[in-house]
C-alpha atoms as a PDB file:
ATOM      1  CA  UNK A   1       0.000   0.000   0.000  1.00  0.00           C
ATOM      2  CA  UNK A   2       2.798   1.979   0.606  1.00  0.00           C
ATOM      3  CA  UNK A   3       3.881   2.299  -2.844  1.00  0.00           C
ATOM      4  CA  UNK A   4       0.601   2.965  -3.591  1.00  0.00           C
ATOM      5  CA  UNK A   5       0.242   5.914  -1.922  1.00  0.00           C
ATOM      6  CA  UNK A   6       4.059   7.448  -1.434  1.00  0.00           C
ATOM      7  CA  UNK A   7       5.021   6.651  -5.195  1.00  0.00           C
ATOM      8  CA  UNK A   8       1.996   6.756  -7.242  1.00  0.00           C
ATOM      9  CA  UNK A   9      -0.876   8.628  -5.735  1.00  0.00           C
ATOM     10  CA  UNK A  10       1.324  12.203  -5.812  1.00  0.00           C
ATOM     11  CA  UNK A  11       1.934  11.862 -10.080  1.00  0.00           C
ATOM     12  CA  UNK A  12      -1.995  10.719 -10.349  1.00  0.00           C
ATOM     13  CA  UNK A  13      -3.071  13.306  -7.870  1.00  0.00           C
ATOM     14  CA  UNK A  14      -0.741  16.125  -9.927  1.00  0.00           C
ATOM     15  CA  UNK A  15      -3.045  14.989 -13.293  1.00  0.00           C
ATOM     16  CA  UNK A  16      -6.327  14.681 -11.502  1.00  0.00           C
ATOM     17  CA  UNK A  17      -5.736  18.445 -10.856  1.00  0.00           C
ATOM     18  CA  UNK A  18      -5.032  19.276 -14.152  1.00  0.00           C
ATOM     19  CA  UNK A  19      -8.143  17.080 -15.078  1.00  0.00           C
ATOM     20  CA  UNK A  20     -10.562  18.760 -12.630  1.00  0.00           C
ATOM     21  CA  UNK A  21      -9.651  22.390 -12.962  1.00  0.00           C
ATOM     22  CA  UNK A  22     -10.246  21.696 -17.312  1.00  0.00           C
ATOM     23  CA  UNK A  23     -13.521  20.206 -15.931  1.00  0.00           C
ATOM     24  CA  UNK A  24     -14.861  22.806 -13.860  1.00  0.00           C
ATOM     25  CA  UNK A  25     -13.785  25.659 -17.156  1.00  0.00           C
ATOM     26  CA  UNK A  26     -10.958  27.289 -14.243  1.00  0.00           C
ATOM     27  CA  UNK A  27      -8.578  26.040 -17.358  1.00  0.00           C
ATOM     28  CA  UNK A  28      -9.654  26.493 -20.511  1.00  0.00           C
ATOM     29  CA  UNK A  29      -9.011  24.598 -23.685  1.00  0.00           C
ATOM     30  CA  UNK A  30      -6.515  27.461 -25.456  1.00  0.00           C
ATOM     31  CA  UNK A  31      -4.585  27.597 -22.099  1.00  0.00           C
ATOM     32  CA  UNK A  32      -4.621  23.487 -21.550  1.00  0.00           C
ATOM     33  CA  UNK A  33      -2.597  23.895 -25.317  1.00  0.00           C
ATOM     34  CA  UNK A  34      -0.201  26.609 -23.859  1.00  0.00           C
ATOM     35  CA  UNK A  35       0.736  24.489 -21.658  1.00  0.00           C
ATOM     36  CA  UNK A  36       1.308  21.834 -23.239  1.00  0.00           C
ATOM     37  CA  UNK A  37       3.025  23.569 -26.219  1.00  0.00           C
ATOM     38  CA  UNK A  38       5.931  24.924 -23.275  1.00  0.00           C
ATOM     39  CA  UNK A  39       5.791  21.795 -21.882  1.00  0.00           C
ATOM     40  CA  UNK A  40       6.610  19.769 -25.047  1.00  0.00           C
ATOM     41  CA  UNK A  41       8.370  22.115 -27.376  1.00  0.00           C
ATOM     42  CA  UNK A  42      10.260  23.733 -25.020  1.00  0.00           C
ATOM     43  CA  UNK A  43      10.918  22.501 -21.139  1.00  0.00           C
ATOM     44  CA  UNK A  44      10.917  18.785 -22.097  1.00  0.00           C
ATOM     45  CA  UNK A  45      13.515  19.035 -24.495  1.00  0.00           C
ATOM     46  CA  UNK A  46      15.832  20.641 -22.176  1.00  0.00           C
ATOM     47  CA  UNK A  47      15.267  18.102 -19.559  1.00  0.00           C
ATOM     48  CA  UNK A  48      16.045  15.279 -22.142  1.00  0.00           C
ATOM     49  CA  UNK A  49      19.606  17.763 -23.774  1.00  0.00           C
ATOM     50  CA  UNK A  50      20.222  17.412 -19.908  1.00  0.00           C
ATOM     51  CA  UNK A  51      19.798  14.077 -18.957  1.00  0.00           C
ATOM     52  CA  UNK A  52      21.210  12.298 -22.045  1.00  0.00           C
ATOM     53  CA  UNK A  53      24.230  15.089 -21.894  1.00  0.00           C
ATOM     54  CA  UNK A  54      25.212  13.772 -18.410  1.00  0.00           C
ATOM     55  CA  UNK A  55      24.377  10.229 -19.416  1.00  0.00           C
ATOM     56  CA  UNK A  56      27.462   8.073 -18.670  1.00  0.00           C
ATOM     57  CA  UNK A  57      26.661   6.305 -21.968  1.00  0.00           C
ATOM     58  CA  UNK A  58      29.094   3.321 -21.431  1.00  0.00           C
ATOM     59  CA  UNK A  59      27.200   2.238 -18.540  1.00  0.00           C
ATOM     60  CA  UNK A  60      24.044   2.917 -19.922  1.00  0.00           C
ATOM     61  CA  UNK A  61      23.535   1.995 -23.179  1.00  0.00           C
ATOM     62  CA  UNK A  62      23.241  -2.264 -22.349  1.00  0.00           C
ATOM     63  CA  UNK A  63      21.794  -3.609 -25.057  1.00  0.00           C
ATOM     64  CA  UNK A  64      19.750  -6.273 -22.903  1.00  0.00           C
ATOM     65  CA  UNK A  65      18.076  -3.179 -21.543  1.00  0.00           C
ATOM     66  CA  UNK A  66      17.189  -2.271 -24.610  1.00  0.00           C
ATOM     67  CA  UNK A  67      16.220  -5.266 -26.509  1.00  0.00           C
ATOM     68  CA  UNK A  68      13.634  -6.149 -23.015  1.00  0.00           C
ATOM     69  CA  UNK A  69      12.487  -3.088 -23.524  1.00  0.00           C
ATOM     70  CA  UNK A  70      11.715  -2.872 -27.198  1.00  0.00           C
ATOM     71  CA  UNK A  71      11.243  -6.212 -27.686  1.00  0.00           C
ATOM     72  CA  UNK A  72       8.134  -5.492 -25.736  1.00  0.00           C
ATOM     73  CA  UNK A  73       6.900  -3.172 -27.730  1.00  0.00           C
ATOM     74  CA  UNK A  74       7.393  -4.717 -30.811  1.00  0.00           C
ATOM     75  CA  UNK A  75       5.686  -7.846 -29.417  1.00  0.00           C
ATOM     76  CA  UNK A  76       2.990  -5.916 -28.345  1.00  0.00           C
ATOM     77  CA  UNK A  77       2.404  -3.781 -31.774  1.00  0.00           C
ATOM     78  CA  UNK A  78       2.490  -6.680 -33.521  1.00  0.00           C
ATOM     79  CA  UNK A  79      -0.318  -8.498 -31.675  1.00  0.00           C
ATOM     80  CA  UNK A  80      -2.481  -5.085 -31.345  1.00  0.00           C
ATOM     81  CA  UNK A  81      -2.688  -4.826 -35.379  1.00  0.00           C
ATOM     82  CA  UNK A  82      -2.845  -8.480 -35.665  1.00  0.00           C
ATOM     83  CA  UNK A  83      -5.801  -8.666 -33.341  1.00  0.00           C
ATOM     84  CA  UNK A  84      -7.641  -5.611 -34.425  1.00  0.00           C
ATOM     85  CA  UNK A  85      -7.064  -6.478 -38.165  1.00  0.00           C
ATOM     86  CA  UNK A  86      -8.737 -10.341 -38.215  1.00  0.00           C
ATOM     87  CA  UNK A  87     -10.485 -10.105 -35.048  1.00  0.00           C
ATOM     88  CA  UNK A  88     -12.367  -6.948 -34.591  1.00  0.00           C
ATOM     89  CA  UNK A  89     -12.239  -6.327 -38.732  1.00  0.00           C
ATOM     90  CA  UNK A  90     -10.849  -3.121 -38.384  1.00  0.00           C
ATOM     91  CA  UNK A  91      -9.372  -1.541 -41.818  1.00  0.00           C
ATOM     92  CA  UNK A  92      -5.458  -1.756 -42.238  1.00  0.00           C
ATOM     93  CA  UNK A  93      -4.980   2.163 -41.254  1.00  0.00           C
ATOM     94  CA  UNK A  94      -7.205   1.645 -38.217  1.00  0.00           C
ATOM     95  CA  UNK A  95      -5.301  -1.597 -37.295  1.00  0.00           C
ATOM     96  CA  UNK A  96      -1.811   0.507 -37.176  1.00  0.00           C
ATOM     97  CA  UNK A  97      -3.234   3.111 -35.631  1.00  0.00           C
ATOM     98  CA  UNK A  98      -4.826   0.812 -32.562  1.00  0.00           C
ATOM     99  CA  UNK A  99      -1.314  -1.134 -32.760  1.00  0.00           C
ATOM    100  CA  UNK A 100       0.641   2.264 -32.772  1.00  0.00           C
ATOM    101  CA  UNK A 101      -1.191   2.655 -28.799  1.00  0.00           C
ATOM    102  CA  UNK A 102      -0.038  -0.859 -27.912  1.00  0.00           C
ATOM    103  CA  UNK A 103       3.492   0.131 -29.368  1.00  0.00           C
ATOM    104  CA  UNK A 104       3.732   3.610 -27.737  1.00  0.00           C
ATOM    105  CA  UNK A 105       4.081   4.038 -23.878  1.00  0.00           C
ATOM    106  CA  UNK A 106       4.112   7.067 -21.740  1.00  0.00           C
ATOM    107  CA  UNK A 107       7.766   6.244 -21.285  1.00  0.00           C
ATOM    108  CA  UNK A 108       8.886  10.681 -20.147  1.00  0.00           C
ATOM    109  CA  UNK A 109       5.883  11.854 -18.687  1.00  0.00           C
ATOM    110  CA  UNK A 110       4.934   9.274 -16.433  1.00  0.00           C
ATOM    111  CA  UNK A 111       7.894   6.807 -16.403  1.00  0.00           C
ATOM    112  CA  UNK A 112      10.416   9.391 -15.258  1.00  0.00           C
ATOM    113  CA  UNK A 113       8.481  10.810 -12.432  1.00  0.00           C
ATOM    114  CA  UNK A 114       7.099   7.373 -11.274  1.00  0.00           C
ATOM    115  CA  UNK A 115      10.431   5.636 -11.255  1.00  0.00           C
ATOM    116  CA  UNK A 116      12.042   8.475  -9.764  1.00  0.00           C
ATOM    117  CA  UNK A 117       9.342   8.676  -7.209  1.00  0.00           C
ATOM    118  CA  UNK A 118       9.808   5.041  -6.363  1.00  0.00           C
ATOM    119  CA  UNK A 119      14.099   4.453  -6.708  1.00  0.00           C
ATOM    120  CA  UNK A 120      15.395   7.737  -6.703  1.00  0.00           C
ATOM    121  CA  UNK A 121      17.150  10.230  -9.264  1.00  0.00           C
ATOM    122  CA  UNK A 122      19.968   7.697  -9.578  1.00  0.00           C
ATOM    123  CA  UNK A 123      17.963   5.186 -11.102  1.00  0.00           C
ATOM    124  CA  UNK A 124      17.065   7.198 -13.703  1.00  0.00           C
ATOM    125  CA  UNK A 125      19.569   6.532 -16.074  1.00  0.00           C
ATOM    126  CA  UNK A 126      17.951   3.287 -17.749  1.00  0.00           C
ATOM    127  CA  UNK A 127      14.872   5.559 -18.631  1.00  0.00           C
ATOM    128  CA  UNK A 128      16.690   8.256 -20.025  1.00  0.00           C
ATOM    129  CA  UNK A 129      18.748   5.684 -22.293  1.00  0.00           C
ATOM    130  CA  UNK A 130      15.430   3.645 -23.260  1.00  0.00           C
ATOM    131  CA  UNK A 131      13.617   7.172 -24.114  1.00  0.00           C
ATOM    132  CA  UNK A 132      16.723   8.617 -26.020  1.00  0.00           C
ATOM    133  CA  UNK A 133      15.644   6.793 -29.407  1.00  0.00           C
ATOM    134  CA  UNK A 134      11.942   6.020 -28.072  1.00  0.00           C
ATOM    135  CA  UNK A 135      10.480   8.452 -29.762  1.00  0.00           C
ATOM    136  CA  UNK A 136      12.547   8.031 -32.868  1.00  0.00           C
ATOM    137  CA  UNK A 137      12.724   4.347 -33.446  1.00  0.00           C
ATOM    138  CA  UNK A 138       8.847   4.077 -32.663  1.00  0.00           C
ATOM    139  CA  UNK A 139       7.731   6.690 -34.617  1.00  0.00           C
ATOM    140  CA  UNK A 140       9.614   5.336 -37.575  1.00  0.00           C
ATOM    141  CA  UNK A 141       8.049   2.159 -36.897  1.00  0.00           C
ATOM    142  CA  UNK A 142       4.385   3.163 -36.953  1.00  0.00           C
ATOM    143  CA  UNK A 143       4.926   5.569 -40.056  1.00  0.00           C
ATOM    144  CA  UNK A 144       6.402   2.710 -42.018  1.00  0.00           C
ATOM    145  CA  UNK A 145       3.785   0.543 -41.059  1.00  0.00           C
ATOM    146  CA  UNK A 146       1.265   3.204 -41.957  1.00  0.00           C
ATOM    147  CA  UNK A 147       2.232   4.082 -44.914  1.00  0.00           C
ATOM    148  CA  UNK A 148       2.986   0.328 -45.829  1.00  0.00           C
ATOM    149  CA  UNK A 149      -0.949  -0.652 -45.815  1.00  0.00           C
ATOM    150  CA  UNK A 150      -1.981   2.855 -47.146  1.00  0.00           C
ATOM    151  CA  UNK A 151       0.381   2.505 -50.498  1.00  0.00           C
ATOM    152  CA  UNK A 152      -0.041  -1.207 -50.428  1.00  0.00           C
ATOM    153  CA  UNK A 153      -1.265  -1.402 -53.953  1.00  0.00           C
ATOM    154  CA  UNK A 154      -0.251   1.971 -54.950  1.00  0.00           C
ATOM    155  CA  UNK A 155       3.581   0.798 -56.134  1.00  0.00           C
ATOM    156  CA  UNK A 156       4.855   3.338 -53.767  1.00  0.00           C
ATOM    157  CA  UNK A 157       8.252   2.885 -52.646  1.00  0.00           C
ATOM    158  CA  UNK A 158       8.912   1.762 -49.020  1.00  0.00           C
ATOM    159  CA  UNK A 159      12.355   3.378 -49.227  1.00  0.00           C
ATOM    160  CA  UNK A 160      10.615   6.898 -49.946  1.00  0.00           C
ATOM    161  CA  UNK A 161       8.393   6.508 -47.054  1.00  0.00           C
ATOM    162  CA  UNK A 162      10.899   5.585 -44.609  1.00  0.00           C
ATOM    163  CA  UNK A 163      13.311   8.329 -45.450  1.00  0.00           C
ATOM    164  CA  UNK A 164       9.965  10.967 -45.479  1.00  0.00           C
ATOM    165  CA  UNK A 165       9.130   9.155 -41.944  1.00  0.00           C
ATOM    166  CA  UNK A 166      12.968   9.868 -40.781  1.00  0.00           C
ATOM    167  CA  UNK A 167      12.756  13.508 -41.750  1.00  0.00           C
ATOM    168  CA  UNK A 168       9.287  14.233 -39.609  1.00  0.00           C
ATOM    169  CA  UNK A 169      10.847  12.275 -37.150  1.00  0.00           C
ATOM    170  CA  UNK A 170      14.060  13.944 -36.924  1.00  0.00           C
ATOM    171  CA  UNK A 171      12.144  17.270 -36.433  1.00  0.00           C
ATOM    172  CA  UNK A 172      10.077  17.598 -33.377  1.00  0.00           C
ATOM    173  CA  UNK A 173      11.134  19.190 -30.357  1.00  0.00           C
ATOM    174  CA  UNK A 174      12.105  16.173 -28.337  1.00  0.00           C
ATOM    175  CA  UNK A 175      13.967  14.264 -30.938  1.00  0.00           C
ATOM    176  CA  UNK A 176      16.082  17.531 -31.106  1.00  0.00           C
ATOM    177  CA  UNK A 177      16.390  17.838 -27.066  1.00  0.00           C
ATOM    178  CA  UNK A 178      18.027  14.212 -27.611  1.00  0.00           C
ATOM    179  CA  UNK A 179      20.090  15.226 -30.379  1.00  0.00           C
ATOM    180  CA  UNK A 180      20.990  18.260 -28.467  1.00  0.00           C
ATOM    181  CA  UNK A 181      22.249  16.220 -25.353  1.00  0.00           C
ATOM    182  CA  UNK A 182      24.237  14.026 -27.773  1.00  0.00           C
ATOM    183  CA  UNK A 183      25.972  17.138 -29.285  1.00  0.00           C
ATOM    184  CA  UNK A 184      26.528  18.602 -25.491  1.00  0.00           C
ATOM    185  CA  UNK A 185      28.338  14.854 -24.730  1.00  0.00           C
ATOM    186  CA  UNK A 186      30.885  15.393 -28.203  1.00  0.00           C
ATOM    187  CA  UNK A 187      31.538  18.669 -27.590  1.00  0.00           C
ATOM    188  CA  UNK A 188      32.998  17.508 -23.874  1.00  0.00           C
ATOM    189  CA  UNK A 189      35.053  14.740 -25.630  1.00  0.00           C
ATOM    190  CA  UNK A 190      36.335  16.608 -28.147  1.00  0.00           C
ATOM    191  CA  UNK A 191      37.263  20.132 -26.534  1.00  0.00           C
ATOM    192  CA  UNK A 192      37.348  18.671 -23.030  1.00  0.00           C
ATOM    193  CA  UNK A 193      35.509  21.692 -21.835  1.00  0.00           C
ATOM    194  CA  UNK A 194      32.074  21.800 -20.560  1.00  0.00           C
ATOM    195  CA  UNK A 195      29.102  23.977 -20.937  1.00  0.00           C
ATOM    196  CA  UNK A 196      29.574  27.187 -18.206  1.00  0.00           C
ATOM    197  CA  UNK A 197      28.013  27.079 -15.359  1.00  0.00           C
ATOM    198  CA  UNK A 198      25.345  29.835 -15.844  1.00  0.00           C
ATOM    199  CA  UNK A 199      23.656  27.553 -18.734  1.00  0.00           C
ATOM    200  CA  UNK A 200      23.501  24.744 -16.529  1.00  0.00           C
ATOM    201  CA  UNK A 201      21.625  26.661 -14.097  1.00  0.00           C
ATOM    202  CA  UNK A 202      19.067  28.113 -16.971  1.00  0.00           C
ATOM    203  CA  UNK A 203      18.655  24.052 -17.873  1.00  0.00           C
ATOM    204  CA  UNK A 204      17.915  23.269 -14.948  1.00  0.00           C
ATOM    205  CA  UNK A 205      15.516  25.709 -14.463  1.00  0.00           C
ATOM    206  CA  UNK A 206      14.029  25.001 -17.283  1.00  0.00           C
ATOM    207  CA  UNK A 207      13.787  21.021 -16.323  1.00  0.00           C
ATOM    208  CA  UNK A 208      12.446  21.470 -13.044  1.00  0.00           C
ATOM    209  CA  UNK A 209       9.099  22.812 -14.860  1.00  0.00           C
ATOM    210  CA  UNK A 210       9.217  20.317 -17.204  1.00  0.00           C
ATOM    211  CA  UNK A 211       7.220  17.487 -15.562  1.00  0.00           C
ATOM    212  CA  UNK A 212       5.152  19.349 -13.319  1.00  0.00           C
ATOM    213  CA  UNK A 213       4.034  21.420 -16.154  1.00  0.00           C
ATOM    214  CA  UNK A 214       3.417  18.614 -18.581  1.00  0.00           C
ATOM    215  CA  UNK A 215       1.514  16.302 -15.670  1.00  0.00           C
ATOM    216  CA  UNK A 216      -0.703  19.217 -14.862  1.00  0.00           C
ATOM    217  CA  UNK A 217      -1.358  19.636 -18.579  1.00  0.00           C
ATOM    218  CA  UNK A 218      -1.972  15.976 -19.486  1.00  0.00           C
ATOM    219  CA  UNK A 219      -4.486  15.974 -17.081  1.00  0.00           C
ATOM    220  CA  UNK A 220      -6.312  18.629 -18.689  1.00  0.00           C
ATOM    221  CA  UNK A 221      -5.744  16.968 -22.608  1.00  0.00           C
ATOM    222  CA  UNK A 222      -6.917  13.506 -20.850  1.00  0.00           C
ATOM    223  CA  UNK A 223     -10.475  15.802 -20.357  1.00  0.00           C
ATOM    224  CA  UNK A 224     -11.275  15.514 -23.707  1.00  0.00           C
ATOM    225  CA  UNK A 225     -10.757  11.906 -24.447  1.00  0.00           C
ATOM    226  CA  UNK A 226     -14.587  10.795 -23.432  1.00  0.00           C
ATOM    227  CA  UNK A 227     -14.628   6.903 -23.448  1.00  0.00           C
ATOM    228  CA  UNK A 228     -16.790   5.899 -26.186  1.00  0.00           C
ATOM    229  CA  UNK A 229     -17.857   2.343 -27.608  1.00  0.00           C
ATOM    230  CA  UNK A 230     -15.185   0.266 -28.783  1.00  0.00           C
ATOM    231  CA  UNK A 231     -14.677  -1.740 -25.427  1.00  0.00           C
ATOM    232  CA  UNK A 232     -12.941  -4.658 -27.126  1.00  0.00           C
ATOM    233  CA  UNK A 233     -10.427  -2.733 -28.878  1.00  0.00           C
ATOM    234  CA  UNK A 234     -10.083  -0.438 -25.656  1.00  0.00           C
ATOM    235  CA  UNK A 235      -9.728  -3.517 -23.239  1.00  0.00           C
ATOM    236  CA  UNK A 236      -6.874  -5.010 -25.582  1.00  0.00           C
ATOM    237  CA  UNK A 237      -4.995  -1.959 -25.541  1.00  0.00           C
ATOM    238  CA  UNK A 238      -4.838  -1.131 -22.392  1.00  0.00           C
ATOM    239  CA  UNK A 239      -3.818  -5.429 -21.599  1.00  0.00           C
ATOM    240  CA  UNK A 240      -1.514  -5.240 -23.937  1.00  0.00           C
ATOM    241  CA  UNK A 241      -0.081  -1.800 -22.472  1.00  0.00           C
ATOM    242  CA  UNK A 242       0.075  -2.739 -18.669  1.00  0.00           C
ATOM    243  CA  UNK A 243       0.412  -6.450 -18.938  1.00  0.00           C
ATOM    244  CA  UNK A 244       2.129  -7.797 -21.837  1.00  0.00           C
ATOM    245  CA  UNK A 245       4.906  -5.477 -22.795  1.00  0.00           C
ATOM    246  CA  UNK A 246       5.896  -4.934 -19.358  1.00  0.00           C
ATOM    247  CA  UNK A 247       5.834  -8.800 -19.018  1.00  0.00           C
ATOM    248  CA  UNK A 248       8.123  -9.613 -21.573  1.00  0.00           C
ATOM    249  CA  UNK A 249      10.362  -7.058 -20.313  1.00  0.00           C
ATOM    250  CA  UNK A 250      10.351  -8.569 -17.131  1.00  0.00           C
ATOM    251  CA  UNK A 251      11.237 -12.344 -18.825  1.00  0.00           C
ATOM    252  CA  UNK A 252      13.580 -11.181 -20.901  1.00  0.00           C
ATOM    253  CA  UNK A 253      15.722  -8.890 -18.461  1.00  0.00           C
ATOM    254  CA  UNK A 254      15.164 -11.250 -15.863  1.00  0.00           C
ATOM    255  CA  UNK A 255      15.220 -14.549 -17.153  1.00  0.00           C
ATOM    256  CA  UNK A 256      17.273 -13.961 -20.164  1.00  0.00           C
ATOM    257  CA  UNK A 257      19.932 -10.654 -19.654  1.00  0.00           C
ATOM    258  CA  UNK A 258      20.154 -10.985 -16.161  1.00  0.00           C
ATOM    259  CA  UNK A 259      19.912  -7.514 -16.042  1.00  0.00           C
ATOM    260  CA  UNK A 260      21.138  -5.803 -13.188  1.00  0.00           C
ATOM    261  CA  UNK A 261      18.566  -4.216 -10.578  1.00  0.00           C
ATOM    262  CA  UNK A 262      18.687  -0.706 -11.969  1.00  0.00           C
ATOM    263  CA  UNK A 263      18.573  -1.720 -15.593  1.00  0.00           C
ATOM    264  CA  UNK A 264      15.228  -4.515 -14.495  1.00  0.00           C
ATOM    265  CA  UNK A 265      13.649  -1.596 -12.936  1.00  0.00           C
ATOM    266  CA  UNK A 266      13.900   1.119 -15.777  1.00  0.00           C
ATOM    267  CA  UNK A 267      12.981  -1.486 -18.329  1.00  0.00           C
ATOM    268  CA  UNK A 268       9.662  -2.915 -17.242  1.00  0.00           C
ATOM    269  CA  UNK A 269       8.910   0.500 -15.141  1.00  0.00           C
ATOM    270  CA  UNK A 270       9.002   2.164 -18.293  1.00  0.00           C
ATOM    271  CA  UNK A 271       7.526  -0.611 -20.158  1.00  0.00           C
ATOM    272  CA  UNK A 272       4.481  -0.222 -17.598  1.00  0.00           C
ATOM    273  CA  UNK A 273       3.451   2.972 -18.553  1.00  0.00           C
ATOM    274  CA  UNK A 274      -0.253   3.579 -20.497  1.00  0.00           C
ATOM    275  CA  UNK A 275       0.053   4.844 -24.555  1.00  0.00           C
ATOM    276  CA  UNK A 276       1.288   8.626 -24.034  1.00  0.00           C
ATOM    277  CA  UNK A 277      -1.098  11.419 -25.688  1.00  0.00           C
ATOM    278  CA  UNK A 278       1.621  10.940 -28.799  1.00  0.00           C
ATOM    279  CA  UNK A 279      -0.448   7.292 -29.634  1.00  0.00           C
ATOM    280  CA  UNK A 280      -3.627   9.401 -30.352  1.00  0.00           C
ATOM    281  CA  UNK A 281      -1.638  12.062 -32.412  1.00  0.00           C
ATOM    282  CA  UNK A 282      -0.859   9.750 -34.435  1.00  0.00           C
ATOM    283  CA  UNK A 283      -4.016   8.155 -35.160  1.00  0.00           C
ATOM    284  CA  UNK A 284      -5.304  12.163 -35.827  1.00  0.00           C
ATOM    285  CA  UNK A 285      -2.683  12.622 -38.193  1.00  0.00           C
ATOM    286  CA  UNK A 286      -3.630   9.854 -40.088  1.00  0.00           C
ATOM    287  CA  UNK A 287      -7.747   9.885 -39.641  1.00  0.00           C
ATOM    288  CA  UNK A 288      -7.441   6.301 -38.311  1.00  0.00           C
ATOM    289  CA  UNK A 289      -8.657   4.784 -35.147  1.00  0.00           C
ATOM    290  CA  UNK A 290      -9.110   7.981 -33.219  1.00  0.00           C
ATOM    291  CA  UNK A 291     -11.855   6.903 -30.328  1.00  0.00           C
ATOM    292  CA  UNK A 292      -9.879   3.936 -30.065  1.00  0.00           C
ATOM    293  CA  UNK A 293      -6.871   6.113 -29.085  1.00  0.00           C
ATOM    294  CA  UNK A 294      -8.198   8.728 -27.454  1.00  0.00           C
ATOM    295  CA  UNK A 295     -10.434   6.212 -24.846  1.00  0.00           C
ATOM    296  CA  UNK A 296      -7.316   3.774 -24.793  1.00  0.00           C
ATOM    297  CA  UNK A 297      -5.256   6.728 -23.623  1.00  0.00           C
ATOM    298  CA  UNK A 298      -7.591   7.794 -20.724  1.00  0.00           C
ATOM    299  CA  UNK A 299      -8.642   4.413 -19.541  1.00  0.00           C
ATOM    300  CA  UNK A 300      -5.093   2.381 -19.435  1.00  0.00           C
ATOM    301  CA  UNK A 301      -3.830   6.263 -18.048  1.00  0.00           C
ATOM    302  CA  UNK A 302      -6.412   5.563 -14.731  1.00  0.00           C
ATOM    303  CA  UNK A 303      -6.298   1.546 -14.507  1.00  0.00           C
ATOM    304  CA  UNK A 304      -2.337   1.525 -14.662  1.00  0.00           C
ATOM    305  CA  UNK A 305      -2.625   3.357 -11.063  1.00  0.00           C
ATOM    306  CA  UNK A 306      -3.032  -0.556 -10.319  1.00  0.00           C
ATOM    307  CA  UNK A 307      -1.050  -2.040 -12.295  1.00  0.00           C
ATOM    308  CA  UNK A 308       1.879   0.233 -11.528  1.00  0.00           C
ATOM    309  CA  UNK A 309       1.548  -1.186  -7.943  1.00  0.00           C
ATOM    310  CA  UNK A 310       1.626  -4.356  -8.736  1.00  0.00           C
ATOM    311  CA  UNK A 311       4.808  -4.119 -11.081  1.00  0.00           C
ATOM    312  CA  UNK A 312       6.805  -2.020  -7.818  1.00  0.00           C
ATOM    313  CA  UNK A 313       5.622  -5.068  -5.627  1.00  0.00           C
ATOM    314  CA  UNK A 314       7.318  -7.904  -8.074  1.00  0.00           C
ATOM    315  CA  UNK A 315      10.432  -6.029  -9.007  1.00  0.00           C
ATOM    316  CA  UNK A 316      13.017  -5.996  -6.443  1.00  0.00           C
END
């Protein structure tokens, strides 16, 4: 119960705020965006330019980490379009798009807080390598794929897709936070000097209203995403988000890597997290499986409260 409460209940309680005061119109819909425009555009990516720049990435970087992690999520995309394609009958773009929310976990904005909540900031540094090409690799993934069943027929080249899906990629905000942290890390090896002091202090600022900011305003985006129909697809979502991929993680770095305690704990942690508000931006940018998403996002967002707990009880 303790982990309930100590660990969990403060991020929840942080997004139930920003859910309540959208409810009540005390926050209103063009301010909800403001927020979450600083939040991801700007104070996010210095938090990530931060982290991954003090990353020691020797230590960091272990590749069973990685493949528990994203093995996962592959495993778990791959059954979610699967499933919704020849079970529910859902069209190929609607299938990628459910699949994309079974691919896609809230890996920054509630990982990071939870697992520092529950291990400390030292444990951090397994998340931080996991979500350095999370957003990348994943998004690459589910554009392919997309674009792959929407061209299927067409004679459009897969090549030209990926490299158009590695340019959009490559251009967001956090992708170049990551890139930036990266650049920060050569320019140390190269020149031996570091960044001065007085723009470390402006980053951290910066970071320290990162999360905060961006729980508040998830709460407030999670307002809109009414649960609607679609229970089946909904209910294998959010299983496949906060049982399976966090499961396999859990097999493979435990069973299979031996992973250390740190590395076990960042993997399935972050593994455990619902589809972020990024799984239904996709499916709006492509017109496909949009209630899906949006009710997925919500509903796995409130039952993971439990199924967080139950992951910090069976890791040690």
């Amino acid at each position: 119960m303790s982990g309930l409460i100590d660990v969990i209940l403060p991020v929840f309680l942080v997004i139930g705020f920003g859910y309540a005061v959208a409810w009540r119109g005390l926050f209103s819909d063009a301010a909800v965006d403001g927020l979450m425009r600083f939040a991801q555009n700007f104070a996010v990516p210095v938090l990530l330019a931060r982290s991954i720049a003090k990353l020691d990435l020797g230590a960091s970087y272990d590749a069973g980490l990685m493949i528990s992690f994203y093995a996962g999520a592959l495993i778990s995309f791959a059954i979610g379009i699967t499933a919704a394609r020849f079970v529910l009958g859902r069209t190929g773009p609607e299938a990628v798009a459910i699949g994309f929310c079974c691919l896609f976990s809230n890996s920054l904005l509630l990982g990071v807080p939870i697992t520092e909540r529950a291990y400390g900031h030292d444990a951090l540094a397994g998340n931080f390598a996991i979500i350095s090409i999370h957003s990348p690799f994943l998004y690459t993934i589910g554009i392919v794929a997309m674009e792959a069943v929407r061209s299927h027929g067409t004679g459009a080249g897969l090549s030209r897709v990926g490299l158009n899906a590695l340019i959009g990629v490559l251009r967001t905000p956090l992708v170049i936070g990551i890139l930036c942290g990266f650049a920060i890390q050569a320019l140390r090896a190269v020149t031996g000097h570091d960044l001065p002091e007085p723009v470390w202090a402006a980053m951290n600022m910066m970071a320290g209203a990162a999360l905060p900011a961006a729980l508040f305003g998830l709460g407030g985006v999670l307002f809109r995403y009414r649960p609607e129909g679609d229970s089946r697809a909904i209910a294998m979502v959010t299983a496949l988000s906060l049982i399976v991929h966090p499961g396999v993680a859990w097999l493979l770095g435990h069973w299979v890597f031996d992973l250390s305690t740190p590395a076990l704990r960042s993997a399935v942690m972050t593994a455990s997290m619902a589809p972020g508000v990024n799984a239904y931006l996709f499916a709006n940018m492509y017109g496909a499986g949009r209630r899906v998403a949006a009710s997925s996002v919500l509903i796995a967002t409130a039952g993971s409260i439990l199924t967080i707990w139950m992951w910090l009880a069976i890791l040690p």
